[in-house]
Protein backbone atom coordinates (compact mmCIF):
# COMPACT_ATOMS: atom_id res chain seq x y z
CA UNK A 1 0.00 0.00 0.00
CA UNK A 2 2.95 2.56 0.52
CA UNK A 3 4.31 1.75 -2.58
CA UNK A 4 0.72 2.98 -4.08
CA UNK A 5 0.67 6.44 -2.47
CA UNK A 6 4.13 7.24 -3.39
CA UNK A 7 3.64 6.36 -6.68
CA UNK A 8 0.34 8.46 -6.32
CA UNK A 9 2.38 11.49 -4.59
CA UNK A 10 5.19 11.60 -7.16
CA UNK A 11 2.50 12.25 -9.85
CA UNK A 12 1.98 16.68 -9.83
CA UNK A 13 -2.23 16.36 -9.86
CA UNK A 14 -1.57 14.62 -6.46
CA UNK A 15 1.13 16.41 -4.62
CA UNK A 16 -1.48 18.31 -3.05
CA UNK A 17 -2.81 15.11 -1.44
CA UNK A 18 1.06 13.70 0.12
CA UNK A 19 0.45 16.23 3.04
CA UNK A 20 -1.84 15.83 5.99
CA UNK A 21 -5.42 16.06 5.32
CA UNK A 22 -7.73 18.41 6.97
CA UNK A 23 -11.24 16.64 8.62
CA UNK A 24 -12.60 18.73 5.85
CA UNK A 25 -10.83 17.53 3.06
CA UNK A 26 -11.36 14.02 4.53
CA UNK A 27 -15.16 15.04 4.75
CA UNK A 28 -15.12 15.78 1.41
CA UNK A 29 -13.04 12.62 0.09
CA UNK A 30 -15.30 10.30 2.25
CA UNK A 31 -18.39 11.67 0.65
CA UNK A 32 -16.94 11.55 -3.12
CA UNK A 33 -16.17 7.61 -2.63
CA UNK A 34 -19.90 6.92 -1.18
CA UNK A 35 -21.27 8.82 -4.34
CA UNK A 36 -19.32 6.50 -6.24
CA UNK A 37 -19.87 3.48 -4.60
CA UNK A 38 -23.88 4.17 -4.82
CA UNK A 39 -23.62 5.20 -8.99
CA UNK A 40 -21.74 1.76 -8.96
CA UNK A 41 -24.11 -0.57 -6.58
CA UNK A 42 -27.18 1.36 -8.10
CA UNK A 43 -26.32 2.41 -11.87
CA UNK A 44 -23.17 0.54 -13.47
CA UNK A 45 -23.06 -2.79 -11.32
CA UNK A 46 -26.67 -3.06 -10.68
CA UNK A 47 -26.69 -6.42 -11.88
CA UNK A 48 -23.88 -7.95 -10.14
CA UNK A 49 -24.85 -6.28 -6.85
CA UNK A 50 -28.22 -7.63 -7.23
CA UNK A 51 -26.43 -11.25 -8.19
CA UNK A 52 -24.41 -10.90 -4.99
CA UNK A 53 -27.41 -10.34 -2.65
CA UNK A 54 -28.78 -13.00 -4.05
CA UNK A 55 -25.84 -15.78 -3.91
CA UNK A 56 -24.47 -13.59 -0.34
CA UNK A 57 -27.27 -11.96 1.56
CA UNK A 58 -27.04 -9.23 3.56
CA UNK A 59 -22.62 -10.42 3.90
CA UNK A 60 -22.53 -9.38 0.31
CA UNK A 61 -22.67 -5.57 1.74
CA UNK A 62 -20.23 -6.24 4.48
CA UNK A 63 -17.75 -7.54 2.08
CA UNK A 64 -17.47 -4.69 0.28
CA UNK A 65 -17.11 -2.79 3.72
CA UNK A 66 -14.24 -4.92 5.26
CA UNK A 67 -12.32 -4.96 1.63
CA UNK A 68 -11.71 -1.27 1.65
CA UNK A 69 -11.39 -0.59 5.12
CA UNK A 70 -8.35 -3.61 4.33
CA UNK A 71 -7.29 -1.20 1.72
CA UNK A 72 -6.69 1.45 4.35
């Protein structure tokens, strides 16, 4: 994973981002990745999501959850 982010930091759009965030900024972030996650669950992977409740349950959810907070 720290290989990722300075990879990430080296590149100039991101430089701003290789500091300390602000709970703001973090706010923000946050937000922008549950928009995305809903446009993807709801819009572009409707079908798969609704495939995974199906073969998962409620887990299916949860799995999502506990992969990115491993991505942390």
């Amino acid at each position: 994973m720290r290989w990722i982010m300075v990879a990430y930091g080296a590149h100039p759009a991101a430089e701003d981002l290789m500091r300390p965030l602000t709970q703001d900024e973090q706010n923000e972030i946050n937000q922008n990745v549950g928009v995305l996650i809903e446009r993807l669950l709801v819009k572009d992977c409707s079908e798969e999501a609704k495939t995974a409740l199906i073969i998962d349950g409620d887990t299916a959810l949860s799995k999502v959850k506990f992969n990115m907070a491993r991505a942390k």
